[in-house]
C-alpha atoms as a PDB file:
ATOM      1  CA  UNK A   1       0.000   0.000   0.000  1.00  0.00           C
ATOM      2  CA  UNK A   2       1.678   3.296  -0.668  1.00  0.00           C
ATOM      3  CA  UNK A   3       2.220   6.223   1.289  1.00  0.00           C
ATOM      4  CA  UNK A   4      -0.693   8.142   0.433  1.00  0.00           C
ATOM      5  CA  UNK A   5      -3.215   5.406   0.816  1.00  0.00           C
ATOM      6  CA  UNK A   6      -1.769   4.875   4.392  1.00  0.00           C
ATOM      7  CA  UNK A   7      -2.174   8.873   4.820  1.00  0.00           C
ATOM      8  CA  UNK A   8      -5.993   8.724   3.415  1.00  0.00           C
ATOM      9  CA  UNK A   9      -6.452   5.978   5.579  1.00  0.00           C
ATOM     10  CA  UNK A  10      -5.197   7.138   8.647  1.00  0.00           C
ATOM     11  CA  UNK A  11      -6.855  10.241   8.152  1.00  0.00           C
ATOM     12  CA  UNK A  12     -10.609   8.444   7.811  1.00  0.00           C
ATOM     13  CA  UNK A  13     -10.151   6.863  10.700  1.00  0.00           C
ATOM     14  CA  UNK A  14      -8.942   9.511  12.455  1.00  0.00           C
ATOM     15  CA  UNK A  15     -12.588  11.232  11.366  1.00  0.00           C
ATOM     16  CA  UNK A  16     -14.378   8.292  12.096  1.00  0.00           C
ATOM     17  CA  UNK A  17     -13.075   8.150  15.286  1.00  0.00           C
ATOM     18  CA  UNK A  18     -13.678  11.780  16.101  1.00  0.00           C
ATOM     19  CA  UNK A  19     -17.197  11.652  15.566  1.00  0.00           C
ATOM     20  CA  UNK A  20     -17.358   8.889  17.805  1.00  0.00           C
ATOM     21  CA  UNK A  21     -15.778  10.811  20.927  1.00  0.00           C
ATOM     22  CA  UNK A  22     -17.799  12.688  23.453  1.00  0.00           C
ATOM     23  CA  UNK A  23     -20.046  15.718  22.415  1.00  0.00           C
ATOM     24  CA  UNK A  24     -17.789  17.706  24.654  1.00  0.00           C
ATOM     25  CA  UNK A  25     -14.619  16.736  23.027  1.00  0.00           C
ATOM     26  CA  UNK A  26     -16.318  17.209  19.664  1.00  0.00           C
ATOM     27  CA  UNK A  27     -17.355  20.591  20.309  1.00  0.00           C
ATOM     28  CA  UNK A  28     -13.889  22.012  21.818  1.00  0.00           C
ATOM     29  CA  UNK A  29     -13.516  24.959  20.461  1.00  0.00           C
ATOM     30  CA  UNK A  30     -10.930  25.612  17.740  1.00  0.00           C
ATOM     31  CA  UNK A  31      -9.710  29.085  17.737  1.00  0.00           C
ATOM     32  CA  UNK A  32      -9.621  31.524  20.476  1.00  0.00           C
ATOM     33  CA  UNK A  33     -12.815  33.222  18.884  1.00  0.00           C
ATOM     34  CA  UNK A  34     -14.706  30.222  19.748  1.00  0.00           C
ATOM     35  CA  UNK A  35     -13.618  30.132  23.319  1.00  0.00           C
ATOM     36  CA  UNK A  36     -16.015  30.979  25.592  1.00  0.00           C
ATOM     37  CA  UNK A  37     -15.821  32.257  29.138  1.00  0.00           C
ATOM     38  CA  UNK A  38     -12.488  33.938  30.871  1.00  0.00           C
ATOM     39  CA  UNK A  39     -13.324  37.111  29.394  1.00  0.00           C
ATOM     40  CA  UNK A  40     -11.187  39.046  32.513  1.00  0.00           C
ATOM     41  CA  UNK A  41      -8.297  37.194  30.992  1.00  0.00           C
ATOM     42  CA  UNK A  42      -9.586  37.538  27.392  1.00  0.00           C
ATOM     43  CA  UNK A  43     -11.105  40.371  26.573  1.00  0.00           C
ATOM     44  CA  UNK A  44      -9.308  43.068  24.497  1.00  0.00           C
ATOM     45  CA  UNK A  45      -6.266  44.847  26.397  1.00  0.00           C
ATOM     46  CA  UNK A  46      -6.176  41.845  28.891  1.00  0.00           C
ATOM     47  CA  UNK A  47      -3.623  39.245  29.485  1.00  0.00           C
ATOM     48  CA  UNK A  48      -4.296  36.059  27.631  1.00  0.00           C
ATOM     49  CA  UNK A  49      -5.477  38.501  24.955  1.00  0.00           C
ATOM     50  CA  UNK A  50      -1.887  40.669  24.492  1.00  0.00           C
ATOM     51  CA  UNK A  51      -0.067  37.316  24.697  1.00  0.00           C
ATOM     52  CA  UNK A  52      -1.663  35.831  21.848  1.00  0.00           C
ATOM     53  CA  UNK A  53      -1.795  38.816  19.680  1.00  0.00           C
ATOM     54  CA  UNK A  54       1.805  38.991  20.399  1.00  0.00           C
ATOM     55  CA  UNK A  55       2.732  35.779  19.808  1.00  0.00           C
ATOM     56  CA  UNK A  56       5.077  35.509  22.558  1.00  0.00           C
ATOM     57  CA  UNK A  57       4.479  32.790  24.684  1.00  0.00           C
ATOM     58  CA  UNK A  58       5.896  32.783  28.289  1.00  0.00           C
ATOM     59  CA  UNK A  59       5.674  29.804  30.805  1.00  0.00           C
ATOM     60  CA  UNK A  60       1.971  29.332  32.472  1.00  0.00           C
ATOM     61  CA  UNK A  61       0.094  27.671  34.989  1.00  0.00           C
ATOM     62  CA  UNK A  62      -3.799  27.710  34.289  1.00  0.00           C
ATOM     63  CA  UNK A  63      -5.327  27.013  37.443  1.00  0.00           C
ATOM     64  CA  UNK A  64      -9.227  26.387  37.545  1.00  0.00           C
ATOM     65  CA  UNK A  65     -12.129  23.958  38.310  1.00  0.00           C
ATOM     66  CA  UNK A  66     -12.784  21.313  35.800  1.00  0.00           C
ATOM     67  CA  UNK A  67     -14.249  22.141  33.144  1.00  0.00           C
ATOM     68  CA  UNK A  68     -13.836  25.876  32.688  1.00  0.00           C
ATOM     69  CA  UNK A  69     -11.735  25.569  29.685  1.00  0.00           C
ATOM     70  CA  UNK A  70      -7.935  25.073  30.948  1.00  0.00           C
ATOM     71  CA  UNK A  71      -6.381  22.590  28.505  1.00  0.00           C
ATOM     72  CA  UNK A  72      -8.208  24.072  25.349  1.00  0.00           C
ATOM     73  CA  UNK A  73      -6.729  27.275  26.147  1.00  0.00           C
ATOM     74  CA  UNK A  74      -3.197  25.739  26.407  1.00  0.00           C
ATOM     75  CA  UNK A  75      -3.867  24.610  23.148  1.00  0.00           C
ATOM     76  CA  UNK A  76      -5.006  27.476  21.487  1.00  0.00           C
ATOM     77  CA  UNK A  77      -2.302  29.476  22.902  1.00  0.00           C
ATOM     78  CA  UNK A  78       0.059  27.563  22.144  1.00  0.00           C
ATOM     79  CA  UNK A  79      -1.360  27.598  18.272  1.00  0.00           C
ATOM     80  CA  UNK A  80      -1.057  31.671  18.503  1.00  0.00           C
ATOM     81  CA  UNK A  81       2.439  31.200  18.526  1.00  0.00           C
ATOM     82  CA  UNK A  82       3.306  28.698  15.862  1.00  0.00           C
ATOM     83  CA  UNK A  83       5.771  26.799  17.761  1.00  0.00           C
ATOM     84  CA  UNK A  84       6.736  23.081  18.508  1.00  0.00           C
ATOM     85  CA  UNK A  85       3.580  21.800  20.325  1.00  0.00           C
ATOM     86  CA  UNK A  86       4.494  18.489  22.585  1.00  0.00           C
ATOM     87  CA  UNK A  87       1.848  17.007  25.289  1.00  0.00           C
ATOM     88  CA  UNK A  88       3.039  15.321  28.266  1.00  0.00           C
ATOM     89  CA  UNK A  89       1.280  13.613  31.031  1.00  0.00           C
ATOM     90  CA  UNK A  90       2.258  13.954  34.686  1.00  0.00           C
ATOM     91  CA  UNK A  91       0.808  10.676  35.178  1.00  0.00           C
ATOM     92  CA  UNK A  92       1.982   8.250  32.833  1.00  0.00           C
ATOM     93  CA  UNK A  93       5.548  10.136  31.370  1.00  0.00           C
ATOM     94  CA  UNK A  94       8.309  10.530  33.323  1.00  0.00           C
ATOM     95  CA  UNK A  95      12.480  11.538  33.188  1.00  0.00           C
ATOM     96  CA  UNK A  96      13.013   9.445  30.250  1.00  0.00           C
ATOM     97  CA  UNK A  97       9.973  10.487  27.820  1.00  0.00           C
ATOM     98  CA  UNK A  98      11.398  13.887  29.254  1.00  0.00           C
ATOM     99  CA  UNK A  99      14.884  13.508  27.969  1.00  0.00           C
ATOM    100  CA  UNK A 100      13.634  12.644  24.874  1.00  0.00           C
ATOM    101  CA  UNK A 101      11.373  15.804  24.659  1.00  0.00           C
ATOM    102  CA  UNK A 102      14.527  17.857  25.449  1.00  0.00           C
ATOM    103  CA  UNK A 103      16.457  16.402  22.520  1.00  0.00           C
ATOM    104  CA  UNK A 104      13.575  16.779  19.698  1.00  0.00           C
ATOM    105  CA  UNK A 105      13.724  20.430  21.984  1.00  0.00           C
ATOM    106  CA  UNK A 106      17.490  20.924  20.818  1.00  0.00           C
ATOM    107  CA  UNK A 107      16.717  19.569  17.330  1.00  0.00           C
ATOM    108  CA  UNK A 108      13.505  22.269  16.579  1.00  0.00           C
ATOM    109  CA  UNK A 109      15.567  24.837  18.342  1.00  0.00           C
ATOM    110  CA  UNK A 110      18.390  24.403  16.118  1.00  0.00           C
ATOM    111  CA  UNK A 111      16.495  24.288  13.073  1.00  0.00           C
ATOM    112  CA  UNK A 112      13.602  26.759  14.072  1.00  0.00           C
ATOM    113  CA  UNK A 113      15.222  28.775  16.477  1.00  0.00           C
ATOM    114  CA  UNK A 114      12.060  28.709  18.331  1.00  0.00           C
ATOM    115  CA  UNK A 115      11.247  26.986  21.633  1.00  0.00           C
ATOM    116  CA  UNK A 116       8.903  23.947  22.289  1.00  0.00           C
ATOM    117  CA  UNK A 117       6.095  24.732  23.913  1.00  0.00           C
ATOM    118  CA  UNK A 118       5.445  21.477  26.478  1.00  0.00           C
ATOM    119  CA  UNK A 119       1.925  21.201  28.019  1.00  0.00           C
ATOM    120  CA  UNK A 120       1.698  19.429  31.225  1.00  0.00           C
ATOM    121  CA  UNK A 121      -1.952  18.400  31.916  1.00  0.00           C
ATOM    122  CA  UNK A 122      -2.652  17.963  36.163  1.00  0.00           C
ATOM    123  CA  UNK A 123       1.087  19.406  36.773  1.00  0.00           C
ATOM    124  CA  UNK A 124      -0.128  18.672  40.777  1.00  0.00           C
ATOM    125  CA  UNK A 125       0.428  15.371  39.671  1.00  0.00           C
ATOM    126  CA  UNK A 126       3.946  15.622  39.161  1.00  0.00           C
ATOM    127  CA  UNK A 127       6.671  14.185  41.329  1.00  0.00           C
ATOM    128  CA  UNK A 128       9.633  16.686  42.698  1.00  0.00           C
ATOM    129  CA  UNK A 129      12.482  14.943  40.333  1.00  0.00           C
ATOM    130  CA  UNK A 130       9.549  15.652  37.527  1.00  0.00           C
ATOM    131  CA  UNK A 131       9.755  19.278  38.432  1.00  0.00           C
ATOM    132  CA  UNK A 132      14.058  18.814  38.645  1.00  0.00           C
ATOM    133  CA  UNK A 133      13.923  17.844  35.494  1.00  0.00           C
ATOM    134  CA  UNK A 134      11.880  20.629  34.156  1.00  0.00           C
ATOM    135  CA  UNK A 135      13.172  23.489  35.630  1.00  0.00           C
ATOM    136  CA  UNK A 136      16.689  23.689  33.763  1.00  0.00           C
ATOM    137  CA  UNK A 137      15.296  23.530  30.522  1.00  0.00           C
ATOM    138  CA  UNK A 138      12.484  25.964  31.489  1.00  0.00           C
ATOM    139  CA  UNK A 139      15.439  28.482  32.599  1.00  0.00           C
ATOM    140  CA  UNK A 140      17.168  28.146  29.744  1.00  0.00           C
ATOM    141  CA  UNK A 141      14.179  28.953  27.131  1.00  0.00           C
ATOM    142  CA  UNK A 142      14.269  25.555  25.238  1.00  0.00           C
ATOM    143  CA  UNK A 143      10.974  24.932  26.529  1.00  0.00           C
ATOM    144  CA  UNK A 144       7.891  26.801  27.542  1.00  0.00           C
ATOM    145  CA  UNK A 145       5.820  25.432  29.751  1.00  0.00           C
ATOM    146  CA  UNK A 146       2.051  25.062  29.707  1.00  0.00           C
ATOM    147  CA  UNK A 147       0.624  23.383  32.939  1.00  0.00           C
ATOM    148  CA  UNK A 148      -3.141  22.867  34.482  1.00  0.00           C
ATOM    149  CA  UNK A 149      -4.072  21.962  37.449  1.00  0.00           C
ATOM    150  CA  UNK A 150      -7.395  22.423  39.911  1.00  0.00           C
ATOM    151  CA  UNK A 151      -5.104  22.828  43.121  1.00  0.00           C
ATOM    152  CA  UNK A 152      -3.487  25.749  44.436  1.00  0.00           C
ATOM    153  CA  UNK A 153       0.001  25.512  42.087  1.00  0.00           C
ATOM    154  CA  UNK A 154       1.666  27.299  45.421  1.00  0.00           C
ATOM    155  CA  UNK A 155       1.212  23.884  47.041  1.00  0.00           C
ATOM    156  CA  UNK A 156       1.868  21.511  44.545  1.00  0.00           C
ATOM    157  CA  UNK A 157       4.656  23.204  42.087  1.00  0.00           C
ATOM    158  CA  UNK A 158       8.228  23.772  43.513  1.00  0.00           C
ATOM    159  CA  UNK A 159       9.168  26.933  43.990  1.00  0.00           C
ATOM    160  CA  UNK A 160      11.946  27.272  41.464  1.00  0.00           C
ATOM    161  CA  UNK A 161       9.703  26.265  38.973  1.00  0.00           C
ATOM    162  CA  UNK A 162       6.713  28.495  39.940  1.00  0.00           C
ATOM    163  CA  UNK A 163       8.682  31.610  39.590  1.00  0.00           C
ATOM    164  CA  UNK A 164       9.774  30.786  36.636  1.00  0.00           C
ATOM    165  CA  UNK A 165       5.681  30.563  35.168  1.00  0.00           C
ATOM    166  CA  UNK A 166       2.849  32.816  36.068  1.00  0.00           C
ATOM    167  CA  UNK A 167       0.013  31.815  37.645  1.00  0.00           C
ATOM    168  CA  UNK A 168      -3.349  32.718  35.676  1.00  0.00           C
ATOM    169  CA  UNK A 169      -6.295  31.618  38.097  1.00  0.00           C
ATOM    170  CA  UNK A 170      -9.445  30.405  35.724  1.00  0.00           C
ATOM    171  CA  UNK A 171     -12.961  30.889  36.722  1.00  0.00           C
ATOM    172  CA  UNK A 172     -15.936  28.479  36.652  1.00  0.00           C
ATOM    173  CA  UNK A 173     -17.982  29.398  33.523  1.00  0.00           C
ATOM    174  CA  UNK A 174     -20.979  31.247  34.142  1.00  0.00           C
ATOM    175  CA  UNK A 175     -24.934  29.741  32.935  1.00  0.00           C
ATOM    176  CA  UNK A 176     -24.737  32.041  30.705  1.00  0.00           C
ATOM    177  CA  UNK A 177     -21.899  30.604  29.156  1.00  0.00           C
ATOM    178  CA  UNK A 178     -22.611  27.027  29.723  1.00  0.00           C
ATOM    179  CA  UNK A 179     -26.125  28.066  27.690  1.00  0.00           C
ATOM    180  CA  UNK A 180     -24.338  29.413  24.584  1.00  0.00           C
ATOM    181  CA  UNK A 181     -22.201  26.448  24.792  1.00  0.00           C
ATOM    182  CA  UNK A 182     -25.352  24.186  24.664  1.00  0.00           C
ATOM    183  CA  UNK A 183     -27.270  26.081  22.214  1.00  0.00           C
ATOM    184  CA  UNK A 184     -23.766  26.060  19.712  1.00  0.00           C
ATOM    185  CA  UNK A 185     -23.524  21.893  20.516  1.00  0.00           C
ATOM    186  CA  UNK A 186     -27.501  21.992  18.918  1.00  0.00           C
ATOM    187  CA  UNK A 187     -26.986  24.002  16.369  1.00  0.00           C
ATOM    188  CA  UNK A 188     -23.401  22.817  14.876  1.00  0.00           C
ATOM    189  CA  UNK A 189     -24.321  20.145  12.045  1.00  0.00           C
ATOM    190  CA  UNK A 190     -20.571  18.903  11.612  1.00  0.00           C
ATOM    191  CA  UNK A 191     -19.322  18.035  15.366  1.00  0.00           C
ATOM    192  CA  UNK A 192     -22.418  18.401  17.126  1.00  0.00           C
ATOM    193  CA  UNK A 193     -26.438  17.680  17.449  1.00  0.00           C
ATOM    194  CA  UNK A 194     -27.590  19.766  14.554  1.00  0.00           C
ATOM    195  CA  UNK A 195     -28.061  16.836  12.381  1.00  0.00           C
ATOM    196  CA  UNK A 196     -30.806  15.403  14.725  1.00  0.00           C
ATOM    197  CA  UNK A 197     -32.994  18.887  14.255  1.00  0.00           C
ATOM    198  CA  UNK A 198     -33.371  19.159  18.072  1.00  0.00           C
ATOM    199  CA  UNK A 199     -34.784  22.165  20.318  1.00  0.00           C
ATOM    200  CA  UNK A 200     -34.534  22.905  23.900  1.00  0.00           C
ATOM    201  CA  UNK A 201     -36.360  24.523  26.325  1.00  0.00           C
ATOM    202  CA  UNK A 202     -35.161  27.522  27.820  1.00  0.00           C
ATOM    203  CA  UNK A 203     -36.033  25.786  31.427  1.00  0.00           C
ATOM    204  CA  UNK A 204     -34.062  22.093  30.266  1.00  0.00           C
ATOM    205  CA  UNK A 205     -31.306  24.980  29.198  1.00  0.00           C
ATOM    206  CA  UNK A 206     -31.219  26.981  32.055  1.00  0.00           C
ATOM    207  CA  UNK A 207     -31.600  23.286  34.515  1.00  0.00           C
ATOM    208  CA  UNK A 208     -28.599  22.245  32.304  1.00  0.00           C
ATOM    209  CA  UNK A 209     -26.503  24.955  32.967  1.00  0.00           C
ATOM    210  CA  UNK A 210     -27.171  25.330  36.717  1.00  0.00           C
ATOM    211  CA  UNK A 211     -26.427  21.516  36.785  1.00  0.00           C
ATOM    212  CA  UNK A 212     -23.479  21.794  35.521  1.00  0.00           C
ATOM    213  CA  UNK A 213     -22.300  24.141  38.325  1.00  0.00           C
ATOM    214  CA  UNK A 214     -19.570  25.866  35.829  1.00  0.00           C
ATOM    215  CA  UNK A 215     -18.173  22.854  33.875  1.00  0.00           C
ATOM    216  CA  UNK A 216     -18.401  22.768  30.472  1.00  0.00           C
ATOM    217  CA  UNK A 217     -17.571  19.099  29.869  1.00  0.00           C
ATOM    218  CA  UNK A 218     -20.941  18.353  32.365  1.00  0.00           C
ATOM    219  CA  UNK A 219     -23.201  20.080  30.641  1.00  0.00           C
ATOM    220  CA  UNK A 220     -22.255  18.877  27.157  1.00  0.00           C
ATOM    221  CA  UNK A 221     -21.875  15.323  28.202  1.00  0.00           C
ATOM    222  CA  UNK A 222     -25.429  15.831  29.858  1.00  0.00           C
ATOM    223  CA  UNK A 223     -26.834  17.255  26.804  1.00  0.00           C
ATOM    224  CA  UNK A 224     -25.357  14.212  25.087  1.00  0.00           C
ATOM    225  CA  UNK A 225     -27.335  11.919  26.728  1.00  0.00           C
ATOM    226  CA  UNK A 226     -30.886  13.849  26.932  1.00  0.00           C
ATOM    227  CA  UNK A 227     -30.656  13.875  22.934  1.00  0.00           C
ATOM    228  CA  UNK A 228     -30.290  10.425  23.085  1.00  0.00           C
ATOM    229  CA  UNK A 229     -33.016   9.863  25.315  1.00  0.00           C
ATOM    230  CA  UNK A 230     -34.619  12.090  23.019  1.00  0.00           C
ATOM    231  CA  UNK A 231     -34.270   9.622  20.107  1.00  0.00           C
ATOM    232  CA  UNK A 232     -35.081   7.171  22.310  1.00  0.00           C
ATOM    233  CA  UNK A 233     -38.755   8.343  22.899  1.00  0.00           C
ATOM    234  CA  UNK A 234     -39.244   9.415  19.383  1.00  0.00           C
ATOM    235  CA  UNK A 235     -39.269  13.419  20.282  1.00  0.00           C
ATOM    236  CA  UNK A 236     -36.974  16.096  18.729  1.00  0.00           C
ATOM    237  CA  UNK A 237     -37.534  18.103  21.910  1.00  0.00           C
ATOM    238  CA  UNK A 238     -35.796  18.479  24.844  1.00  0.00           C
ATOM    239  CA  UNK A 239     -38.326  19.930  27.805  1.00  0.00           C
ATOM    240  CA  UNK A 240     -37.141  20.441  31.336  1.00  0.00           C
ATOM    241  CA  UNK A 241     -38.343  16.952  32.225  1.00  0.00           C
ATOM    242  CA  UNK A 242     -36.316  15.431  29.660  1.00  0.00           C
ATOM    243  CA  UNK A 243     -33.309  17.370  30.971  1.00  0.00           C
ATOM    244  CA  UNK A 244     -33.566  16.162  34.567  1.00  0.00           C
ATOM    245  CA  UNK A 245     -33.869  12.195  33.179  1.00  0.00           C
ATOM    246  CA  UNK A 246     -30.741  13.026  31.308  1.00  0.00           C
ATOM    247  CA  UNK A 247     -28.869  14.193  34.284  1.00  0.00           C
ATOM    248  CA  UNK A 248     -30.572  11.073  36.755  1.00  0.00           C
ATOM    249  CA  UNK A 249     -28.840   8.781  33.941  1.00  0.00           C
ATOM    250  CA  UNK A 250     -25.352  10.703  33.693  1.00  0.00           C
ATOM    251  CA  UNK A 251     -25.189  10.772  37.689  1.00  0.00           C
ATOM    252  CA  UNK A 252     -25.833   6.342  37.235  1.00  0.00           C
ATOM    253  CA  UNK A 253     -23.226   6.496  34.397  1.00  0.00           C
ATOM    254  CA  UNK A 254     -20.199   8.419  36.650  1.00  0.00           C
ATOM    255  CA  UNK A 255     -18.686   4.982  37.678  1.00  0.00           C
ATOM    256  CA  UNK A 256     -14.939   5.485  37.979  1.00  0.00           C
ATOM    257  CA  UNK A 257     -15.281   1.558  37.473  1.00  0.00           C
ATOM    258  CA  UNK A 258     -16.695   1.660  33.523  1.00  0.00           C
ATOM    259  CA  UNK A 259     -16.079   3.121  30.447  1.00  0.00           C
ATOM    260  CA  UNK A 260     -18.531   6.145  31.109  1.00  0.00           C
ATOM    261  CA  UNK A 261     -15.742   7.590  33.387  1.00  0.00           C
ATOM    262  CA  UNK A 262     -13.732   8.714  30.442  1.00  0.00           C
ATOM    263  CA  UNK A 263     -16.702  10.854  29.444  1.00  0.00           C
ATOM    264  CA  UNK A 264     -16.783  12.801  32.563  1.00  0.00           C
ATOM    265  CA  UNK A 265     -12.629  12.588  32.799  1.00  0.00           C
ATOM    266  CA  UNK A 266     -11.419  13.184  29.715  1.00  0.00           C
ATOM    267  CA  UNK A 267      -9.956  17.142  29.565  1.00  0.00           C
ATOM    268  CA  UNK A 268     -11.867  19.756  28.100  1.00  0.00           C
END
């Protein structure tokens, strides 16, 4: 088979599975005009805003709740710069998938003359020689560093390392936010539930939202399930009663024990 079936083929089943992932992982936003939510850190003249329409990247720690948007904003900052993009996990990397970050590092820099940007997802979750072997590289400017976490980074990062990043503390999104979110998941044809022609309530919107309580992936994955509930009973609409079946059967779903754990899990 040549090379450019393999590509076509890899690239299918990359859409096919896609389609297949959670509505909140389909729906993550692409660009940072999609984003929604973190508008003190967003808006124009504001932090996250100057650093992207600078393109100069500096070492951060997003610290939120779940759900309010932390590792899709690592990756679309990250994008803003054009830069080597690498993903590591604090739970299942360690020193030697590190070391070989460092070296593809030296390699871009060389060629590029532009730093890797690294993204550490639950950076609480790393282990002191973890942060060790971080730190030099981080000094030197070889790599930025993107990490997220939901605990208090003054706890859980060394200091050496913390000074070297800034902090930027995330909020929990708003209902008003989790609403737009919901009505864009019903409305998008290509990644989300437009397709099935379905309406909502404002109440099953509003119950949604305040279900939620801020996190994104919650009242997606929730949504998820009342329009398949919907399908189930033959209705295109989802009323408030609807809504609170929907969120009965995602509460029965959250065991850390099955598959349905990913849905709730998986970063948003």
């Amino acid at each position: 088979m040549s090379a450019r079936h393999n590509d076509l083929f890899a690239h299918s089943a990359a859409k096919a599975a896609a389609k297949k992932a959670p509505l909140a992982e389909r729906m993550r936003p692409r660009t940072l005009d999609e984003y929604v939510g973190q508008t003190r850190l967003l808006g124009p003249g504001r932090l996250l805003k100057q650093i992207s329409e600078g393109q100069t990247l500096p070492s951060l720690i997003l610290w939120g709740p779940p759900g309010c948007g932390k590792t899709t904003l690592a990756y679309l900052l990250a994008q803003t710069v054009q830069a080597p993009f690498v993903a590591f996990s604090a739970v299942l990397s360690g020193v030697k998938e590190l070391r070989q970050i460092v070296e593809a590092a030296q390699e871009q820099r060389r060629l590029y003359g532009k730093p890797t940007t690294v993204f550490v997802d639950e950076i609480h979750r790393f282990n002191k020689a973890q942060q060790d072997a971080f730190l030099p590289h981080v000094e030197k400017g070889l790599i930025v560093l993107l990490g997220a976490t939901t605990e208090n980074p003054s706890f859980e990062v060394i200091a050496p390392l913390l000074s070297r990043a800034q902090v930027v503390v995330l909020e929990a999104l708003s209902p008003d936010d989790l609403k737009l979110l919901l009505r864009r998941a019903l409305q998008d044809e290509e990644r989300g539930l437009g397709a099935q022609r379905l309406t909502a309530d404002e109440e099953a919107l509003a119950f949604l939202a305040q279900h939620a309580q801020g996190d994104a992936r919650v009242a997606l994955n929730t949504l998820e399930v009342a329009a398949t509930l919907a399908a189930q009973k033959e209705t295109s609409r989802i009323d408030l009663e609807l809504a609170e079946e929907a969120a009965q059967h995602k509460a029965l779903l959250y065991d850390k024990g099955g598959e349905e754990h990913y849905n709730v899990i998986s970063a948003f």
